[in-house]
Protein backbone atom coordinates (compact mmCIF):
# COMPACT_ATOMS: atom_id res chain seq x y z
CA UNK A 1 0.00 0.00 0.00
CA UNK A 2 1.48 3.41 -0.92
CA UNK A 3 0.11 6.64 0.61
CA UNK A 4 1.20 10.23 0.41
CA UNK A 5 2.92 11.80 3.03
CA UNK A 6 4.94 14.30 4.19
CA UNK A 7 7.35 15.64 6.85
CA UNK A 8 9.15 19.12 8.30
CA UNK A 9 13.10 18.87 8.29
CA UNK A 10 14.84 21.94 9.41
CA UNK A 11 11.85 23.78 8.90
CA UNK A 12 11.00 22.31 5.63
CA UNK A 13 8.10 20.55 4.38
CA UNK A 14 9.45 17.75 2.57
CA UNK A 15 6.81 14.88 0.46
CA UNK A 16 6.57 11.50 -0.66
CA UNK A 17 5.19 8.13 -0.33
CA UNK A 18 4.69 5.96 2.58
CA UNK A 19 4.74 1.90 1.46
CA UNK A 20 3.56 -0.53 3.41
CA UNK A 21 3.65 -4.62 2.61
CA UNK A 22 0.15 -6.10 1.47
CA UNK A 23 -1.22 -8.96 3.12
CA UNK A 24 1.14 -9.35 6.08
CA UNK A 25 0.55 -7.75 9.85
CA UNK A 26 3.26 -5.66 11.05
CA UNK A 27 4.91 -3.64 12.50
CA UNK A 28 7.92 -4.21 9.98
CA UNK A 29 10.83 -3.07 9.48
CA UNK A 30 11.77 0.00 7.22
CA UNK A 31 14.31 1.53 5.13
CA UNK A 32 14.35 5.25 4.22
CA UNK A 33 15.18 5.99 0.34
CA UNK A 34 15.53 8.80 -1.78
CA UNK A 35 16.93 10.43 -5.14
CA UNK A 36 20.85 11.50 -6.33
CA UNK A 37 22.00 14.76 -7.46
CA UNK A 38 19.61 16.97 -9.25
CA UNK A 39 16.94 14.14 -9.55
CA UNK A 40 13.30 13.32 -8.09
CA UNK A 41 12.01 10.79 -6.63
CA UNK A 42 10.40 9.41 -10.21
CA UNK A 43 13.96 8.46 -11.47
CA UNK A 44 13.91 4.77 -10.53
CA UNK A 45 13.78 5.19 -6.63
CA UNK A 46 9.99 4.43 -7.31
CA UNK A 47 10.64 1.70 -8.23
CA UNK A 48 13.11 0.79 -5.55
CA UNK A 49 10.55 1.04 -3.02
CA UNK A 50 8.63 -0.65 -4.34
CA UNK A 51 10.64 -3.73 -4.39
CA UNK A 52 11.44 -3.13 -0.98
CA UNK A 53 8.15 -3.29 -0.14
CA UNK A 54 6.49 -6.29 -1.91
CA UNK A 55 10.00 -7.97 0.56
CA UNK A 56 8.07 -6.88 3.58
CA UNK A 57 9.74 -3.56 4.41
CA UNK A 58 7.76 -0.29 5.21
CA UNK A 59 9.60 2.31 3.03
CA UNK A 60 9.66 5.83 3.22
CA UNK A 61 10.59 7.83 -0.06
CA UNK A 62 10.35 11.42 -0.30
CA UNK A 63 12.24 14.30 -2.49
CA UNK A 64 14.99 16.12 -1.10
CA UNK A 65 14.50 19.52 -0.30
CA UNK A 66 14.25 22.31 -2.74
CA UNK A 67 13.50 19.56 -5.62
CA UNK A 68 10.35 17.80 -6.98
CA UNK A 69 7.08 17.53 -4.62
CA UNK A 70 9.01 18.92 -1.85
CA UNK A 71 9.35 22.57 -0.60
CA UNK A 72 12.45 24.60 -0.02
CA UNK A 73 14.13 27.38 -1.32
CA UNK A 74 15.95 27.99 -3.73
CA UNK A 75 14.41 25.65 -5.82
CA UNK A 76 17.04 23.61 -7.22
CA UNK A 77 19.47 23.38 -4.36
CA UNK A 78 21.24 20.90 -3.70
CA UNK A 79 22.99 21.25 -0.34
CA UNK A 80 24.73 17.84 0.94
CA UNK A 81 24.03 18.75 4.55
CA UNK A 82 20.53 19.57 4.22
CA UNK A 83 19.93 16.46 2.34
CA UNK A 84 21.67 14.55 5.25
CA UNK A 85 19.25 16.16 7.97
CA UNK A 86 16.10 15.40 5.04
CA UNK A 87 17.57 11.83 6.01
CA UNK A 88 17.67 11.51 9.49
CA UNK A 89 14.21 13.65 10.09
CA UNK A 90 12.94 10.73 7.83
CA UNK A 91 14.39 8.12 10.10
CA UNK A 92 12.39 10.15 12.99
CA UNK A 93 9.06 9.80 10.68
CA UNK A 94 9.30 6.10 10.46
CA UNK A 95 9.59 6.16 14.26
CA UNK A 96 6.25 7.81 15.22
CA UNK A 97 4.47 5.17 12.80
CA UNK A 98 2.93 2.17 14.46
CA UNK A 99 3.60 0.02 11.48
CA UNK A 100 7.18 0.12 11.88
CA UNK A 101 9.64 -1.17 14.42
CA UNK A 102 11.72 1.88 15.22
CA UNK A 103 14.66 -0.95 16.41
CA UNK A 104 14.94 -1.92 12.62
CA UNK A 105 15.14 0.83 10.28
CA UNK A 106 18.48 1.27 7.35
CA UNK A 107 19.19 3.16 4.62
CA UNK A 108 19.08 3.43 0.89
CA UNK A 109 21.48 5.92 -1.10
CA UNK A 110 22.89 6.15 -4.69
CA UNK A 111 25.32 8.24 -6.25
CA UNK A 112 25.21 11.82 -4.15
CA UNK A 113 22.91 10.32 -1.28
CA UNK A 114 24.97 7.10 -1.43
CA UNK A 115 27.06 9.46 -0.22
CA UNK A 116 25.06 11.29 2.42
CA UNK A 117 23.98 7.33 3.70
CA UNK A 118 27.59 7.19 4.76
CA UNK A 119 27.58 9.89 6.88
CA UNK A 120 23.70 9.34 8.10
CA UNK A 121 25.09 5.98 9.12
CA UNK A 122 28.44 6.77 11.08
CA UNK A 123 26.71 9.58 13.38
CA UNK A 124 23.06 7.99 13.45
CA UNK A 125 23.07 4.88 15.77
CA UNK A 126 19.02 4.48 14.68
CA UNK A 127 20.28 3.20 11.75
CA UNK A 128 20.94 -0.63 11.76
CA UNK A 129 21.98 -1.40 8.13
CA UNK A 130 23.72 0.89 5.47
CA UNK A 131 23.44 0.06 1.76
CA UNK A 132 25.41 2.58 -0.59
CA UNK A 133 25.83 1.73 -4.71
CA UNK A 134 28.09 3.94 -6.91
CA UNK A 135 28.32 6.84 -4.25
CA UNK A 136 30.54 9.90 -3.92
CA UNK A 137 33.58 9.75 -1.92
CA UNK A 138 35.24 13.14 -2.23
CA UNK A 139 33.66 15.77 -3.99
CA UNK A 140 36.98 17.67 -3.94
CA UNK A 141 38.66 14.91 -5.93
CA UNK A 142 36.22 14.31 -8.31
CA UNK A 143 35.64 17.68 -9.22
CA UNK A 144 39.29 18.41 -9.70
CA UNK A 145 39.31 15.33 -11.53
CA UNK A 146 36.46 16.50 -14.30
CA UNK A 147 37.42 19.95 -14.63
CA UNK A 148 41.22 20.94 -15.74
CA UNK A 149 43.37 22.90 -13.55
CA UNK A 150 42.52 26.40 -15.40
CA UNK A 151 39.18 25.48 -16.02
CA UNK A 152 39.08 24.67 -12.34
CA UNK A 153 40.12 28.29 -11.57
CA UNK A 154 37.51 30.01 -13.79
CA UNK A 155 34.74 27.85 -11.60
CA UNK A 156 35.88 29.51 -8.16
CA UNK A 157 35.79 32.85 -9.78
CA UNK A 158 32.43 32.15 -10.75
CA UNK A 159 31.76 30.96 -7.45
CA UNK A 160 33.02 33.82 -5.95
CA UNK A 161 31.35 35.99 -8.40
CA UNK A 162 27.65 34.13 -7.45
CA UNK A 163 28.67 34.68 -3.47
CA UNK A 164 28.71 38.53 -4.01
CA UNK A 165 25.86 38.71 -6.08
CA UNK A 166 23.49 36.77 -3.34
CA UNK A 167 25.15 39.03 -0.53
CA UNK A 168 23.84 42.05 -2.71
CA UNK A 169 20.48 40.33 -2.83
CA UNK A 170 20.11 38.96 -6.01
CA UNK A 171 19.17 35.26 -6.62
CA UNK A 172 21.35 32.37 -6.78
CA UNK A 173 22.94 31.45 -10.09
CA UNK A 174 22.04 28.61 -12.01
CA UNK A 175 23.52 26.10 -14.01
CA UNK A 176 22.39 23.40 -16.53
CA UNK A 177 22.57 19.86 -14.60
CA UNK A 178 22.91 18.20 -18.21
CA UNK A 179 24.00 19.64 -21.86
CA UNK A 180 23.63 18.11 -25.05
CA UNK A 181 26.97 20.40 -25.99
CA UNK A 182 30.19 19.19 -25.06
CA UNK A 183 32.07 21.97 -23.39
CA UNK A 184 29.02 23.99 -22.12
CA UNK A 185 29.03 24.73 -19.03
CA UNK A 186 26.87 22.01 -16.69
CA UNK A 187 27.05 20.77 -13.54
CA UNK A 188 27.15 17.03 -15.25
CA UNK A 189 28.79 17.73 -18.00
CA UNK A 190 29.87 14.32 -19.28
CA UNK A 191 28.57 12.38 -21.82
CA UNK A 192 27.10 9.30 -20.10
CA UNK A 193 25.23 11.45 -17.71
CA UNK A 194 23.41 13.23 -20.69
CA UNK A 195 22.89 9.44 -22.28
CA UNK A 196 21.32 8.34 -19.62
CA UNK A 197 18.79 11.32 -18.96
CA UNK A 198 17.88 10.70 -22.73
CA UNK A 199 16.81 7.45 -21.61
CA UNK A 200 14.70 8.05 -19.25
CA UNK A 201 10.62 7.94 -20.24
CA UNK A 202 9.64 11.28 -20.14
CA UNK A 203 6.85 10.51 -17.22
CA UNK A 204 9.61 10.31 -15.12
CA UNK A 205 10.65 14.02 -15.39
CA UNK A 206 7.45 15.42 -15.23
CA UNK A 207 8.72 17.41 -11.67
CA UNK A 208 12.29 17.22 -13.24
CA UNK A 209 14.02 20.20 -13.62
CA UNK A 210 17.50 20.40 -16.10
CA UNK A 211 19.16 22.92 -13.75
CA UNK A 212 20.75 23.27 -10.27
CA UNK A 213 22.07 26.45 -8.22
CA UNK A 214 25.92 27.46 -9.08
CA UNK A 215 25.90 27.03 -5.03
CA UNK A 216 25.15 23.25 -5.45
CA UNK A 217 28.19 22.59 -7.51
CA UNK A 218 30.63 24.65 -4.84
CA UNK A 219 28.97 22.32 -2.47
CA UNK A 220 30.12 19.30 -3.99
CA UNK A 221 33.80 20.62 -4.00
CA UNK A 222 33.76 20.93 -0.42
CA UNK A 223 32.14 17.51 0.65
CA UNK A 224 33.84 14.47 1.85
CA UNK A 225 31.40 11.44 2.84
CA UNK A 226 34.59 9.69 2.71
CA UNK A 227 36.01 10.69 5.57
CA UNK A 228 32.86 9.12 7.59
CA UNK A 229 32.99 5.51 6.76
CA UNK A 230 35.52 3.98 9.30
CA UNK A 231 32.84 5.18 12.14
CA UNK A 232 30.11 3.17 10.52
CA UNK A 233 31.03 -0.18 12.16
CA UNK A 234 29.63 -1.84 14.05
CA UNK A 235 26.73 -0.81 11.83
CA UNK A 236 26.77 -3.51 8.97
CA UNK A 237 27.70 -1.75 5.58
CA UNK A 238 27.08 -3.30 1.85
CA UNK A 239 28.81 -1.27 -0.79
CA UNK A 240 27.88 -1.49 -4.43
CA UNK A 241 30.66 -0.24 -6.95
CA UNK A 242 30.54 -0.28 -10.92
CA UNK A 243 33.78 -1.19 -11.74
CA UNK A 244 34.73 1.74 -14.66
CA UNK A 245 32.59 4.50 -12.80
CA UNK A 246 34.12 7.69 -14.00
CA UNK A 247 31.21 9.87 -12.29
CA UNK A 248 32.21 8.74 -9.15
CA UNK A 249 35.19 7.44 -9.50
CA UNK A 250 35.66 3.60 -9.00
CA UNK A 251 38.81 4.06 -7.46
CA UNK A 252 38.00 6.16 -4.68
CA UNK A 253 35.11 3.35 -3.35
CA UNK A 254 37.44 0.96 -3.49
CA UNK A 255 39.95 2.71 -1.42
CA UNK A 256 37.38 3.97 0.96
CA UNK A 257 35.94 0.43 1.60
CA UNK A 258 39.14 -0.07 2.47
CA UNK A 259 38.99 2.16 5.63
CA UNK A 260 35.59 1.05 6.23
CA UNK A 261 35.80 -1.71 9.78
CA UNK A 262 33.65 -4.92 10.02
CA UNK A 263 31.01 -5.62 9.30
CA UNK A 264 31.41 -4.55 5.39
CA UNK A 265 30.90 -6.38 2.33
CA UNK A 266 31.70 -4.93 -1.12
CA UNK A 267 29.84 -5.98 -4.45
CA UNK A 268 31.47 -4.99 -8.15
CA UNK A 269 29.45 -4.76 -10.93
CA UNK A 270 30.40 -4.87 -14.47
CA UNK A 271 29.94 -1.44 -16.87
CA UNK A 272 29.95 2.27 -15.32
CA UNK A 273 27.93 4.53 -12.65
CA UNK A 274 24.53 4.13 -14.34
CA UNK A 275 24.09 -0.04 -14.75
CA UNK A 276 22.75 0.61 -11.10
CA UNK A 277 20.22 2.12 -12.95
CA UNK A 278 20.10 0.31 -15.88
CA UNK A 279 21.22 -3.42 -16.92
CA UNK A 280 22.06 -4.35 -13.48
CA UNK A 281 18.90 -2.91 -11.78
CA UNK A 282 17.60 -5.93 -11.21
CA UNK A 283 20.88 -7.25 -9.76
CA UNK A 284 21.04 -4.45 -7.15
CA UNK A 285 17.34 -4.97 -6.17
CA UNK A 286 18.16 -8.74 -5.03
CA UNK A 287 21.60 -7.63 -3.76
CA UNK A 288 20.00 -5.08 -1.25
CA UNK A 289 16.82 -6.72 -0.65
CA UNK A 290 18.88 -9.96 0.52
CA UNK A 291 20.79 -7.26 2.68
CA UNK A 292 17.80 -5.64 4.38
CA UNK A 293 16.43 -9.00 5.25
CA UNK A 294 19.44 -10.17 6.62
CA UNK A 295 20.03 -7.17 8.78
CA UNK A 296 16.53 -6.10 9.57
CA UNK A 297 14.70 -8.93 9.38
CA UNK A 298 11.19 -9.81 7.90
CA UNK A 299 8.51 -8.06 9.22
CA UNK A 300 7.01 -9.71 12.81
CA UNK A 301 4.18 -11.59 11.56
């Protein structure tokens, strides 16, 4: 059963859906998913719950602030920290509901909120299982790593530029999150990224937006999820890595599991950051519903 719900976080009224198994007494347990960068909850995350569901978990998924059904300004913001606190007001949600046991709740993220579930994990101790696929490590690194050194330089002056114009009062700059022009300016400027949004049916960007706040990209350049994972344990972690990942860099998962302490498992798949998405979708369903269930449990009836 899926109803529509909705929830303050930092003073913010975010929305979404509330699933519920069919046809089996709770109260269950429940895992708290939502979008990556610059998306809504439409993208595939839908689906997700879903899933998770019909395996006897109570799900809540919701947009992140500033983006689809939810409120927040500006619209189009993505601000790591504020998607972090979306997270763990969520985990607070599923605690006032009678149909779930508040002693078995985890987390979903992919890609920029596979991120964020690192962090929710290693300073939320509500949290009892962690599953993050293709996530972002170091924000730092990877934008160095897609912009050149001078090019790199022109993007802080912008920055910089977009700091004094808000302190004068005008409204945040914007920037494409996707271009069909190589070289334009975008906050996703590579290829594959574009690919896949040309993929995607276009009912699932009705609330879909092609453009995020200049501020959102200086966020990423300052944000480390990375630096979280060794204080995860003893909170079991499975982390899902596409082996030539050049979004968010396959290297720097690997080297973070690394750091990460018991319990921790690591699955690799095959292709780059969007067969989480894509040809190995159904893959990553099993692999994280088999996760939940070990970790969680089924529901108690």
């Amino acid at each position: 059963m899926r109803q529509d719900i909705e929830f303050t976080s930092a003073g913010t009224t975010l929305r979404g859906w509330f699933h519920t198994p069919d046809g089996t007494p709770g109260p269950y347990p429940a895992v708290v998913v939502t979008h990556g960068f610059g998306a809504v909850k439409e993208q595939y995350t839908d689906d997700i719950a879903e899933a998770l569901a019909a395996a006897g978990f109570a799900v809540v998924l919701y947009d992140h602030a500033c983006f689809g059904a939810s409120d927040g300004e500006p619209r189009q913001e993505a601000d790591p920290w504020t998607q972090i606190q979306g997270y763990r007001d969520a985990i607070t949600f599923l605690c006032t509901r009678p149909e779930v046991d508040s002693g078995r709740i985890g987390v979903f993220g992919s890609s920029y909120s596979g991120g964020h579930v690192l962090v929710v994990a290693a300073v939320d101790r509500r949290v009892k299982a962690v599953y993050s696929q293709v996530p972002v490590i170091s924000g730092g690194t990877t934008l160095s790593r897609f912009i050149p050194s001078e090019g790199l330089a022109e993007v802080r002056r912008s920055f910089d530029a977009d700091r004094l114009a808000r302190f004068a009062g005008e409204p945040p700059a914007m920037i494409p999150l996707i271009t069909a022009t190589p070289g334009e300016p975008a906050a996703l400027a590579d290829r594959q990224t574009y690919e896949w949004y040309r993929s995607i049916p276009p009912e699932r960007l009705e609330t879909w937006r092609n453009e995020v706040t200049l501020r959102s990209v200086e966020a990423i350049s300052g944000y480390e999820p990375g630096d979280y994972i060794s204080r995860i344990s003893p909170t079991p972690l499975l982390l899902v890595v596409a082996q030539n990942d050049i979004l968010t860099h396959s290297d720097l998962a690997f080297a973070a599991y690394e750091r990460a302490l018991h319990p921790k498992r690591l699955v690799t798949l095959p292709g780059g950051h969007f067969v989480v998405y894509g040809e190995q979708f159904k893959r990553c369903l099993d692999l994280m519903t088999e996760f939940f269930l070990q970790h969680l449990g089924p529901a108690a009836g």
